[in-house]
N, C-alpha and C. Protein backbone atom coordinates (compact mmCIF):
# COMPACT_ATOMS: atom_id res chain seq x y z
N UNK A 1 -45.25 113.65 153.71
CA UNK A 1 -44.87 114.68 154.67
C UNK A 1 -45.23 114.22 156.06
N UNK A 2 -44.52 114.36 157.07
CA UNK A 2 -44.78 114.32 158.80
C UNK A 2 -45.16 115.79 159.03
N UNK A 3 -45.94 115.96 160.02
CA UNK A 3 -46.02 117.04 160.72
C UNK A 3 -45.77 116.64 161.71
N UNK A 4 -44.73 117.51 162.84
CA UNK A 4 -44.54 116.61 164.19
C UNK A 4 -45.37 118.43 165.17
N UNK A 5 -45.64 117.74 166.29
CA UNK A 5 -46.54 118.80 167.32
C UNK A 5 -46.08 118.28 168.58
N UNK A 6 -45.70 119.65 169.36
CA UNK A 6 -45.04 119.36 170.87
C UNK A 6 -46.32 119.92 171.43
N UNK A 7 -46.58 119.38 172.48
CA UNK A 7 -47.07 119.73 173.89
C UNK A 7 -46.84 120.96 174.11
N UNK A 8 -47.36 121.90 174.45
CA UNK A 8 -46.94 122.48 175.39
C UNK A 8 -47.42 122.54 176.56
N UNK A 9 -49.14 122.23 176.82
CA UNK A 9 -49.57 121.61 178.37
C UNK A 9 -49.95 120.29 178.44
N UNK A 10 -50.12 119.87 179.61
CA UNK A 10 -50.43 117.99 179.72
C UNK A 10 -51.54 117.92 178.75
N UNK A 11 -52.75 119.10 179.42
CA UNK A 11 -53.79 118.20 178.81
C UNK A 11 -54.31 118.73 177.39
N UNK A 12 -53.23 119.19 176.40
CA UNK A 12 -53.60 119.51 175.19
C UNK A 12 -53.15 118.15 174.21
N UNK A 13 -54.36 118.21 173.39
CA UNK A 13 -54.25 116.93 172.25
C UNK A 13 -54.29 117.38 171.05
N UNK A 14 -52.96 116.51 170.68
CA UNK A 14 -52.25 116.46 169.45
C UNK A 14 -53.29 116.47 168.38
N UNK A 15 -53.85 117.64 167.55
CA UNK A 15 -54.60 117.33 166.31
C UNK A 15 -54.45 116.36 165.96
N UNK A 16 -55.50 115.57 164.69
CA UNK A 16 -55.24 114.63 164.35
C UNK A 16 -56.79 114.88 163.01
N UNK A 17 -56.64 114.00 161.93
CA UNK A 17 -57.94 113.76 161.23
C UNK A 17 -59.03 112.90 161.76
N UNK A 18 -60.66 114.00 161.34
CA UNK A 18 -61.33 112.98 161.76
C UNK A 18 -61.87 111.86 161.95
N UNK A 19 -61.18 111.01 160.57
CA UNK A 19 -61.39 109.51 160.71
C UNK A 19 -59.98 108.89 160.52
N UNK A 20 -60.23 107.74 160.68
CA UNK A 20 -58.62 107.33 160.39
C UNK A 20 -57.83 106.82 159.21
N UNK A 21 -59.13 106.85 158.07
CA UNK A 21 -57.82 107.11 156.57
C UNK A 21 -57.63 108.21 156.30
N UNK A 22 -57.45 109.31 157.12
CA UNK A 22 -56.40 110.08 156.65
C UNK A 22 -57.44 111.42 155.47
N UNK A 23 -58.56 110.94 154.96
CA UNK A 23 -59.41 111.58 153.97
C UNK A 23 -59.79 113.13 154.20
N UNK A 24 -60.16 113.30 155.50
CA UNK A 24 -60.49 114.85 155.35
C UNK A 24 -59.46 115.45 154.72
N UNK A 25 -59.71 116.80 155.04
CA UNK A 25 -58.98 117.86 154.52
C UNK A 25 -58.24 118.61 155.31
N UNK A 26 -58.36 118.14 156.67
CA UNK A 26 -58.19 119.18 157.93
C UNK A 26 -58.06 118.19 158.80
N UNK A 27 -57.23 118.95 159.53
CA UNK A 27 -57.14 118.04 160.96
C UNK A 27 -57.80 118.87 162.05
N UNK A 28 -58.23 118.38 163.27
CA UNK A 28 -59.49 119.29 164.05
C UNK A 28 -58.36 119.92 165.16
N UNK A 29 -58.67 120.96 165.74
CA UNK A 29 -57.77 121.32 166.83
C UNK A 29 -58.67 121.54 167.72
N UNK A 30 -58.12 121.38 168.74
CA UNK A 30 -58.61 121.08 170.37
C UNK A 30 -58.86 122.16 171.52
N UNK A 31 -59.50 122.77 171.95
CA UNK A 31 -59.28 123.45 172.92
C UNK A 31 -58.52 122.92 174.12
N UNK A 32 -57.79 123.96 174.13
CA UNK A 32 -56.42 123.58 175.59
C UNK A 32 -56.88 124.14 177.22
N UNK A 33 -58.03 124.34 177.57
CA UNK A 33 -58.47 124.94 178.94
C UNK A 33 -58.17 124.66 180.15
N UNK A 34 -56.56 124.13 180.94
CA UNK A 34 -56.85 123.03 181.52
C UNK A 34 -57.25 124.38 183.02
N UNK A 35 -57.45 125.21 182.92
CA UNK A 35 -58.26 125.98 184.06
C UNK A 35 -59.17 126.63 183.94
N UNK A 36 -60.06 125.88 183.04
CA UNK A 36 -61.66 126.17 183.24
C UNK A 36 -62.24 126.07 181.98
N UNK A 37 -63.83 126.43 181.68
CA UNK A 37 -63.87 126.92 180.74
C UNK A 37 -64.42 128.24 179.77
N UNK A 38 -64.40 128.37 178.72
CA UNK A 38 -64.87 129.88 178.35
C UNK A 38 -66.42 129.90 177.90
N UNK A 39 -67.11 130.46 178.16
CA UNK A 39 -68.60 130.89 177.60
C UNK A 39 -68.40 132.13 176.92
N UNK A 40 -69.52 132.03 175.83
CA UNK A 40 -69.42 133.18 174.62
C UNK A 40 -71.21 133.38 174.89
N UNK A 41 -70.84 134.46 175.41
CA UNK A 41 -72.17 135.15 174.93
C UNK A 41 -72.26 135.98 173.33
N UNK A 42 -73.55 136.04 172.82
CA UNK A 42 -74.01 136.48 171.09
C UNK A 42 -73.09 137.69 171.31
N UNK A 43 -72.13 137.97 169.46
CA UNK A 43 -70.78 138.70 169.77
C UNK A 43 -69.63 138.90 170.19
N UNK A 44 -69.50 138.09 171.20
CA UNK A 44 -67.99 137.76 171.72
C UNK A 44 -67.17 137.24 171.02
N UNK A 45 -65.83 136.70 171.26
CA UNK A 45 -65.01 136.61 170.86
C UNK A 45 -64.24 136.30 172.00
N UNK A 46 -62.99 135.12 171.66
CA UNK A 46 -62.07 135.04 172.49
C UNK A 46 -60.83 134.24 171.97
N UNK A 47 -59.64 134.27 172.53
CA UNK A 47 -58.74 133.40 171.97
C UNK A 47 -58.57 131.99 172.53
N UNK A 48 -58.24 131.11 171.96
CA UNK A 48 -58.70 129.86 172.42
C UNK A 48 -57.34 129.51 172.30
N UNK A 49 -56.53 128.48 173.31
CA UNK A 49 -55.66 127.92 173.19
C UNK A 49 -55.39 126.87 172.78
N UNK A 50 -54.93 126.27 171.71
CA UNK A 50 -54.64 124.75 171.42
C UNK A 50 -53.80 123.89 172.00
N UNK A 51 -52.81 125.00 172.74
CA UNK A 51 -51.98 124.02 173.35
C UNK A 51 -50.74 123.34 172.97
N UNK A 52 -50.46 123.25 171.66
CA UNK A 52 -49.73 123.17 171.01
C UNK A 52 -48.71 123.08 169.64
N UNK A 53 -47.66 123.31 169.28
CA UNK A 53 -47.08 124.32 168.36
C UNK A 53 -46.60 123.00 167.41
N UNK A 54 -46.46 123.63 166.03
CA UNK A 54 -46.27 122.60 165.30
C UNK A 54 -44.84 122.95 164.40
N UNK A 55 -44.07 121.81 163.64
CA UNK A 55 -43.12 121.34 162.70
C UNK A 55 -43.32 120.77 161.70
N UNK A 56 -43.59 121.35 160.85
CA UNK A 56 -43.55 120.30 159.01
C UNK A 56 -42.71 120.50 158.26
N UNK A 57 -42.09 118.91 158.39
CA UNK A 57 -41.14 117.96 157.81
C UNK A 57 -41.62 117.04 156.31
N UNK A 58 -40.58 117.26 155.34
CA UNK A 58 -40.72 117.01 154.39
C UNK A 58 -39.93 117.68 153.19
N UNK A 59 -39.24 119.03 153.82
CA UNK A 59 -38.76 119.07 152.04
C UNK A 59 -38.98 120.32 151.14
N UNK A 60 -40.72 120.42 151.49
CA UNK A 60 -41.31 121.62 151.15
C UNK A 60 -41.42 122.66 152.02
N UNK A 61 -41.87 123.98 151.66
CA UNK A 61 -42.46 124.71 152.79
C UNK A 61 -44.07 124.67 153.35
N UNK A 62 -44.39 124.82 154.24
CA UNK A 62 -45.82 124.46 154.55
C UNK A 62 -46.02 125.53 155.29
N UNK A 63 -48.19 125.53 155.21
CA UNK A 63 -49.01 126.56 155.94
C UNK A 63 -49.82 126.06 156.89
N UNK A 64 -50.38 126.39 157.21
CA UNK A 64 -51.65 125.97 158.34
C UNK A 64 -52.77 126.46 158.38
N UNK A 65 -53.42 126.70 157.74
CA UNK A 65 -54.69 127.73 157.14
C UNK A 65 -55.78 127.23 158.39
N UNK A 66 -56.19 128.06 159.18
CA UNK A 66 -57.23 127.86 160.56
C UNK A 66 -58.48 128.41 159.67
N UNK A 67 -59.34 127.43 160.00
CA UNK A 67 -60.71 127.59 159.73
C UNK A 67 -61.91 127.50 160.26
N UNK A 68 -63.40 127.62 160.48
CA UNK A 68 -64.06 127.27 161.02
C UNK A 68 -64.54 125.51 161.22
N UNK A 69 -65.16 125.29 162.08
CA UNK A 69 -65.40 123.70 161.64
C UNK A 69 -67.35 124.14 161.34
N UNK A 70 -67.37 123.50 160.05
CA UNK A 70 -68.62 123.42 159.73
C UNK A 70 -69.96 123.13 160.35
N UNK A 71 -69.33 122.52 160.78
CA UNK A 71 -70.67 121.36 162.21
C UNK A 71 -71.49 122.42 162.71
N UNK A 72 -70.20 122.87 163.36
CA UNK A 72 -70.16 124.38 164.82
C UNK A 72 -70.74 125.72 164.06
N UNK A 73 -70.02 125.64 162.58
CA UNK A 73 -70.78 127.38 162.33
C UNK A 73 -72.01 127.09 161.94
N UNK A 74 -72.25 125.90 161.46
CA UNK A 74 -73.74 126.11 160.87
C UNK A 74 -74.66 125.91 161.89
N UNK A 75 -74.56 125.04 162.58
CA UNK A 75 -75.30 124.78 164.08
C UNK A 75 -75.66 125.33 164.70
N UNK A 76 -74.45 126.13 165.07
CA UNK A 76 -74.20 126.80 166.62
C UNK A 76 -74.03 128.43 166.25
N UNK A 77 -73.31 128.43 164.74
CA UNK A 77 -72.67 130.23 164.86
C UNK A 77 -71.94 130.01 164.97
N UNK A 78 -70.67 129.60 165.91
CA UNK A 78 -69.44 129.27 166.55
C UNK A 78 -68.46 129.71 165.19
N UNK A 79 -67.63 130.54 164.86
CA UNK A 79 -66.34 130.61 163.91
C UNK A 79 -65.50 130.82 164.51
N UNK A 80 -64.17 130.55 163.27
CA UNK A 80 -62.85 130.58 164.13
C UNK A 80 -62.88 131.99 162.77
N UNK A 81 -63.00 133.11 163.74
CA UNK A 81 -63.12 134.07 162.89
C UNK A 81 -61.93 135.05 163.20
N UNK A 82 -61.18 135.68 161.96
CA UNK A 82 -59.98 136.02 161.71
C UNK A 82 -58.75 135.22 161.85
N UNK A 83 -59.14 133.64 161.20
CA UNK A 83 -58.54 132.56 161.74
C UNK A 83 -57.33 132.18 161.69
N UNK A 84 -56.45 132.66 160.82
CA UNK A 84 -55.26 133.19 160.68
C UNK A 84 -54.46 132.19 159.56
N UNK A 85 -53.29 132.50 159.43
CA UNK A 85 -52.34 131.48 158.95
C UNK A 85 -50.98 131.04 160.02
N UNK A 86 -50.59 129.73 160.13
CA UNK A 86 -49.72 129.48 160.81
C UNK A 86 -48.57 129.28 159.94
N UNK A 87 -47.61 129.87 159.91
CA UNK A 87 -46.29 129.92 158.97
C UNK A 87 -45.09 128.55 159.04
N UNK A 88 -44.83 128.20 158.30
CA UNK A 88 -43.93 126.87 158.58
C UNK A 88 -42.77 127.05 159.45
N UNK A 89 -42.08 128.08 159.74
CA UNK A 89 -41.06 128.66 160.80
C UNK A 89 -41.68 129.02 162.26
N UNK A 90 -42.86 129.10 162.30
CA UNK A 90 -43.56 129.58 163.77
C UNK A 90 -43.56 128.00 164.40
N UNK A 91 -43.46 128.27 165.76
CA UNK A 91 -42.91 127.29 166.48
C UNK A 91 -43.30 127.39 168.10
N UNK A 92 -44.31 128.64 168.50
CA UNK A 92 -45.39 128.55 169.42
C UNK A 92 -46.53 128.23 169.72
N UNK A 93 -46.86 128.53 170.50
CA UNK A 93 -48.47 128.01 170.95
C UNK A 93 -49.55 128.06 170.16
N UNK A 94 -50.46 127.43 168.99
CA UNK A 94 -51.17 127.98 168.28
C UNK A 94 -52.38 128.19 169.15
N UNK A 95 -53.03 129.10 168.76
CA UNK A 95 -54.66 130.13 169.85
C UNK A 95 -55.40 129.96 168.39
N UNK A 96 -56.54 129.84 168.35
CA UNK A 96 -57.49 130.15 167.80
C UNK A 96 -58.60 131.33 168.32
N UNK A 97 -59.02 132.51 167.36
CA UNK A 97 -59.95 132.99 167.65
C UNK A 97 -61.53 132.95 167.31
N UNK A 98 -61.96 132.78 168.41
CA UNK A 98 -63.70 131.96 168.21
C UNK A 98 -64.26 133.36 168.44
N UNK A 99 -65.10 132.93 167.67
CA UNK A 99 -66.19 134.16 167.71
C UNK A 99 -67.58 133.45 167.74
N UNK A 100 -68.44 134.09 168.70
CA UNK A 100 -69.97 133.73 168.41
C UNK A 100 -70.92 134.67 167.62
N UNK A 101 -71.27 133.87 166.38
CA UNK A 101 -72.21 135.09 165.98
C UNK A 101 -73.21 134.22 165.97
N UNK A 102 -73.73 133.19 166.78
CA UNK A 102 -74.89 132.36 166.99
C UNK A 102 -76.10 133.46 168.13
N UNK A 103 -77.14 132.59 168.13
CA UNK A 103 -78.34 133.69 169.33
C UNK A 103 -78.27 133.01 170.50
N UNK A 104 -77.33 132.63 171.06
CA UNK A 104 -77.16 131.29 172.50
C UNK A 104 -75.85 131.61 172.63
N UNK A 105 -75.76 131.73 174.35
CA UNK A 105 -74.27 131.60 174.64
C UNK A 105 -73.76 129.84 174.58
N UNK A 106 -72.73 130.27 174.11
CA UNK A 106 -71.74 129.01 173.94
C UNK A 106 -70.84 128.54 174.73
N UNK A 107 -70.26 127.47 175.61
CA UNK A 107 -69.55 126.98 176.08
C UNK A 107 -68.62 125.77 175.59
N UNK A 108 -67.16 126.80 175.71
CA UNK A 108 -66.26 125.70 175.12
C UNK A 108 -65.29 125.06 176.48
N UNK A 109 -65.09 124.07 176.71
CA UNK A 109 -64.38 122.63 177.53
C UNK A 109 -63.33 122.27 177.06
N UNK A 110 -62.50 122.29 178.36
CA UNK A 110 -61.52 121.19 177.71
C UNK A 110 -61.75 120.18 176.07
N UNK A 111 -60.53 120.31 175.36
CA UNK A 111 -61.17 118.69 174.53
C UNK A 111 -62.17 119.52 173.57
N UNK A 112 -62.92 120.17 173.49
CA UNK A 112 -63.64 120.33 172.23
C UNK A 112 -62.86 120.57 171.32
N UNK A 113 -63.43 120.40 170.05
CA UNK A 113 -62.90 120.45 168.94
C UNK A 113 -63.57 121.93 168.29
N UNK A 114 -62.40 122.91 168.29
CA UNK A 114 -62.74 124.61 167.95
C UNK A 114 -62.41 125.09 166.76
N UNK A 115 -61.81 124.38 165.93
CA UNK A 115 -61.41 124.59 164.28
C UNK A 115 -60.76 123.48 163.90
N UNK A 116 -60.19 123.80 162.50
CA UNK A 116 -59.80 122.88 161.54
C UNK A 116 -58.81 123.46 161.31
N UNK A 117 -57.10 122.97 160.68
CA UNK A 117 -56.15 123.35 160.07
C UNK A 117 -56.22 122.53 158.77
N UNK A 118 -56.32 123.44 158.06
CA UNK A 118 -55.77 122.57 156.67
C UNK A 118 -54.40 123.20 155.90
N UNK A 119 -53.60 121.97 155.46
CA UNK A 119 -52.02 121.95 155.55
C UNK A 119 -51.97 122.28 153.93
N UNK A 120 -51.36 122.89 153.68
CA UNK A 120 -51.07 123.69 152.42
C UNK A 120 -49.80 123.49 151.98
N UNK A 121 -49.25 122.74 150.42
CA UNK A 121 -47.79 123.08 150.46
C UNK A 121 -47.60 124.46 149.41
N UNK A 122 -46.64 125.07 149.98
CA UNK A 122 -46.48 126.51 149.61
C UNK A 122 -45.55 126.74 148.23
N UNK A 123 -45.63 127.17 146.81
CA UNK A 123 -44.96 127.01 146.04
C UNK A 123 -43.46 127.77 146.34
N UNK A 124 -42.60 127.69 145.59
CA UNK A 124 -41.03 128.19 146.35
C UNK A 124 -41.12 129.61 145.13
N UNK A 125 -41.48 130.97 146.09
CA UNK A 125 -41.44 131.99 145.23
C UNK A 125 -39.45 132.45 144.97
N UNK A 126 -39.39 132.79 143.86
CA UNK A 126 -37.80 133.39 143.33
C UNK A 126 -37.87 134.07 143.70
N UNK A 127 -38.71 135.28 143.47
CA UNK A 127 -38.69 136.14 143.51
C UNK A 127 -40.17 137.29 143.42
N UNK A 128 -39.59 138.78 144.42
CA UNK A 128 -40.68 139.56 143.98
C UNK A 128 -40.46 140.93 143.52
N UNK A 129 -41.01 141.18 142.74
CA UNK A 129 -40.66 142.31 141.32
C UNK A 129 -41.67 143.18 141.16
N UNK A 130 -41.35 144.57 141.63
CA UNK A 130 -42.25 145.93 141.36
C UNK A 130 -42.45 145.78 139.95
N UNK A 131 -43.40 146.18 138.80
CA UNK A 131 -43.54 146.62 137.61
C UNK A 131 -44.24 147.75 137.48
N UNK A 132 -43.93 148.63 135.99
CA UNK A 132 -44.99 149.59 135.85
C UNK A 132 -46.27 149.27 135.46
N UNK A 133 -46.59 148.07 134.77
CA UNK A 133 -47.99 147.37 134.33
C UNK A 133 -47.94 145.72 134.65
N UNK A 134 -49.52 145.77 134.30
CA UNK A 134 -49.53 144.00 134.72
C UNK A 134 -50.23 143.58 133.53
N UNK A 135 -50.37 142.89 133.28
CA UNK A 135 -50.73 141.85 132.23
C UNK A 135 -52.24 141.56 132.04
N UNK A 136 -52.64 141.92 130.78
CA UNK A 136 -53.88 142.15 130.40
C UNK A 136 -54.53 140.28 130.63
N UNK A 137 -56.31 140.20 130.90
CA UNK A 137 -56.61 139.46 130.94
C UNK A 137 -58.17 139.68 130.94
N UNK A 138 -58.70 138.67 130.49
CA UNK A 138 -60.50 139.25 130.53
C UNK A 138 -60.91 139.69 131.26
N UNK A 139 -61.13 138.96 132.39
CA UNK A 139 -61.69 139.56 133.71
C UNK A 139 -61.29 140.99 133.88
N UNK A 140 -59.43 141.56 133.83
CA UNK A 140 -59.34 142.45 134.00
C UNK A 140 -59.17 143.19 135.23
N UNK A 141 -59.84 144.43 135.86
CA UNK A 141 -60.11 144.55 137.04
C UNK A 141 -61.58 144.50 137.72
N UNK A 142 -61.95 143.74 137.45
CA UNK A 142 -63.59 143.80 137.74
C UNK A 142 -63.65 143.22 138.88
N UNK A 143 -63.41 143.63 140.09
CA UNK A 143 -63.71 143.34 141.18
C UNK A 143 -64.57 142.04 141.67
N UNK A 144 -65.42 142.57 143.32
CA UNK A 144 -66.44 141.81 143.84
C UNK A 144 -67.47 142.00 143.44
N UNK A 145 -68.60 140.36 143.30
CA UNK A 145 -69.29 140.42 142.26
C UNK A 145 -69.27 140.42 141.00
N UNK A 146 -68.14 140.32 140.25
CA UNK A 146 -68.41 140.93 138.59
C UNK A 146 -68.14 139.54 137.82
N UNK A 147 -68.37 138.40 138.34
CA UNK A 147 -68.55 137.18 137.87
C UNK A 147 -69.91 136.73 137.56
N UNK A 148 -70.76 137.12 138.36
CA UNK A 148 -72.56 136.93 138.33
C UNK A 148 -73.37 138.06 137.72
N UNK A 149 -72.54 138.64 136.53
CA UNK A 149 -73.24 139.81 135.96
C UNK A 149 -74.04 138.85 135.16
């Protein structure tokens, strides 16, 4: 599969993985600030711009699942919280939303690296079908938690 990514300002950079075989799982996305930058004081929240919108080529349909980057939440607090999904037909600006739930205000720059996308291929649903019942299974309906009984 290609993923191709346009610009949409000069100084936003093209995701990419963090080493160069290709191994992670995610490619990092960038903060796009090119007029200034944002500080998070403990609780905030803000939308972060990446700067630019993506195309995946290949055949299949594809996702973009936004996530936190590990480094940053465990470190810092820093999440890309309510991080969204990017749909294979969307074709604007992707924003990330950062949230600080760290005890230090945070400052994000040009160029930092503010989440992770990891690329998903999407199975091709036929179809979707109301029923009057669903299909028995152990688990059942046992909710959150009811695995660690």
């Amino acid at each position: 599969m290609t993923i191709k990514f346009k610009k949409f300002h000069e100084k936003a950079i093209i995701p990419r993985f963090g080493n160069d075989d290709k191994s992670n799982a995610a490619v990092d996305l960038y903060a796009c600030l090119p007029y200034g930058i944002v500080t998070l004081a403990p609780g905030e929240s803000a939308s972060i711009s990446v700067g630019v919108g993506w195309e995946p080529c290949g055949g299949s349909k594809y996702a973009m699942l936004i996530q936190s980057r590990s480094g940053t939440a465990f470190k810092e607090g820093i999440e890309a919280s309510n991080a969204g999904v990017i749909d294979h037909s969307y074709r604007g600006e992707i924003k990330v939303k950062v949230y600080n739930n760290g005890k230090n205000l945070f400052t994000i720059e040009q160029g930092n690296r503010i989440a992770q996308g990891i690329i998903l291929d999407l199975p091709y649903i036929k179809a979707i079908e109301e029923v009057a019942e669903l299909g028995q299974t152990q688990r059942g309906n046992s909710g959150f938690g009811s695995t660690r009984k």
